[in-house]
Protein backbone atom coordinates (compact mmCIF):
# COMPACT_ATOMS: atom_id res chain seq x y z
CA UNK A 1 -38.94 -45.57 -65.63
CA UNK A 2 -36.22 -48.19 -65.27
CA UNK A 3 -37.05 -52.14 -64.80
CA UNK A 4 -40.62 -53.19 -64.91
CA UNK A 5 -41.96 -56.67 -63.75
CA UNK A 6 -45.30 -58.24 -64.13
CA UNK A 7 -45.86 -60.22 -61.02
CA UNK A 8 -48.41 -63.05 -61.59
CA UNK A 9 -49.83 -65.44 -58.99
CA UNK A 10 -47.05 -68.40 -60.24
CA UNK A 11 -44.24 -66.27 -60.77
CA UNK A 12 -44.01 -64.61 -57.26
CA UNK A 13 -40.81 -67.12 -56.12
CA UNK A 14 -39.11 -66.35 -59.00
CA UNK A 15 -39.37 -63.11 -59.56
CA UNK A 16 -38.58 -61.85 -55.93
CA UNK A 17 -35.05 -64.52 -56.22
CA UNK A 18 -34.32 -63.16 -59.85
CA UNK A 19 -34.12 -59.24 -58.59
CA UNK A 20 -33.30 -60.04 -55.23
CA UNK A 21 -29.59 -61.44 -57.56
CA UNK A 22 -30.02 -58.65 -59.55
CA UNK A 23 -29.54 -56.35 -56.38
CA UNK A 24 -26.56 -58.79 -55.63
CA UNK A 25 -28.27 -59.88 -52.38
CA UNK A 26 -29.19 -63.90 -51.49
CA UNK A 27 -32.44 -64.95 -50.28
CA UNK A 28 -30.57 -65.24 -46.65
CA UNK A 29 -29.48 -61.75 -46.43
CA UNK A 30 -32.84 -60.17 -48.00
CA UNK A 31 -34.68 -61.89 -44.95
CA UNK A 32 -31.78 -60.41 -42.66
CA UNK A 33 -32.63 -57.18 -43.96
CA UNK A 34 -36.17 -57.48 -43.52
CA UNK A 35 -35.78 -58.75 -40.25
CA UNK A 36 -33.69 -55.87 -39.28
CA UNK A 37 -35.44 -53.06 -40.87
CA UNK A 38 -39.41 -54.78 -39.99
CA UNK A 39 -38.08 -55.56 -36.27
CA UNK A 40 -38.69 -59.05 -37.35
CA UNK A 41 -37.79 -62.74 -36.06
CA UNK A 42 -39.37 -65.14 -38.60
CA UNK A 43 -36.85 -67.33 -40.25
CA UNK A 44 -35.74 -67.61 -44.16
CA UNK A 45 -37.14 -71.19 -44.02
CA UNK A 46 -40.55 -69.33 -43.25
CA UNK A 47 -40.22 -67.01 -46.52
CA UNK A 48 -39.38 -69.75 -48.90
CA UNK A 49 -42.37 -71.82 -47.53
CA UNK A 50 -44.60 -68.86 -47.83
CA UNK A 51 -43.15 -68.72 -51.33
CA UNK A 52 -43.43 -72.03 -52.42
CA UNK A 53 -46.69 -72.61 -50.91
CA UNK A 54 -48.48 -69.02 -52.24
CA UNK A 55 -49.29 -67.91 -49.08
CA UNK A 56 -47.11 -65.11 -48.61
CA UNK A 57 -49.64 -61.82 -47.49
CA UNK A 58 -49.51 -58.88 -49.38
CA UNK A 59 -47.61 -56.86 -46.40
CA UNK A 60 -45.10 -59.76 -46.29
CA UNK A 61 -44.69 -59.04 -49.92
CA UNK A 62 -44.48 -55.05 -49.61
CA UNK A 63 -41.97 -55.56 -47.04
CA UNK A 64 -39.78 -57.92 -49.56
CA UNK A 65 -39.76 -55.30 -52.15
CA UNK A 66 -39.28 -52.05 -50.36
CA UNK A 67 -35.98 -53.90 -48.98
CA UNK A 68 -34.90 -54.50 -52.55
CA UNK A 69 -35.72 -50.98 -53.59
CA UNK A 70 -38.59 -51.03 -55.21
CA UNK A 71 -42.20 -49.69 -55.40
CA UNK A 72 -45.01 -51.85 -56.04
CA UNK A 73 -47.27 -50.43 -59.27
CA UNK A 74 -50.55 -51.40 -59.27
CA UNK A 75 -51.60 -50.34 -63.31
CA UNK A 76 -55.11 -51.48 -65.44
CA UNK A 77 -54.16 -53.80 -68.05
């Protein structure tokens, strides 16, 4: 099934900049990527606020990981 994360409400910063290094990209070019593949023009400053602040929006968030390669599980505890 290969690498599985829990994502929880404080963890969401560091989880997305821990496998966004795995995948050997930086938070600068993940946001180019987005940008490009989205047909996007927000700024990385406006990610890492979102991400600081919690207020990245679950379609922001889809977006980050489907750039990374990978699919977002949604499984009962």
């Amino acid at each position: 099934m290969g690498n599985e994360y829990i994502l929880k409400k404080d963890n969401v910063r560091n989880l997305i900049k821990f496998i966004a290094a795995f995948e050997g990209k930086t938070l600068t070019r993940l946001k180019v990527d987005i940008n490009h593949k989205y047909d996007k023009t927000d700024s990385l400053e406006n990610l890492t606020n979102k991400l600081r602040n919690g207020t990245i929006k679950v379609n922001e968030l889809l977006e980050v990981f489907d750039v990374l390669g990978y699919n977002v599980v949604i499984k009962k505890k």
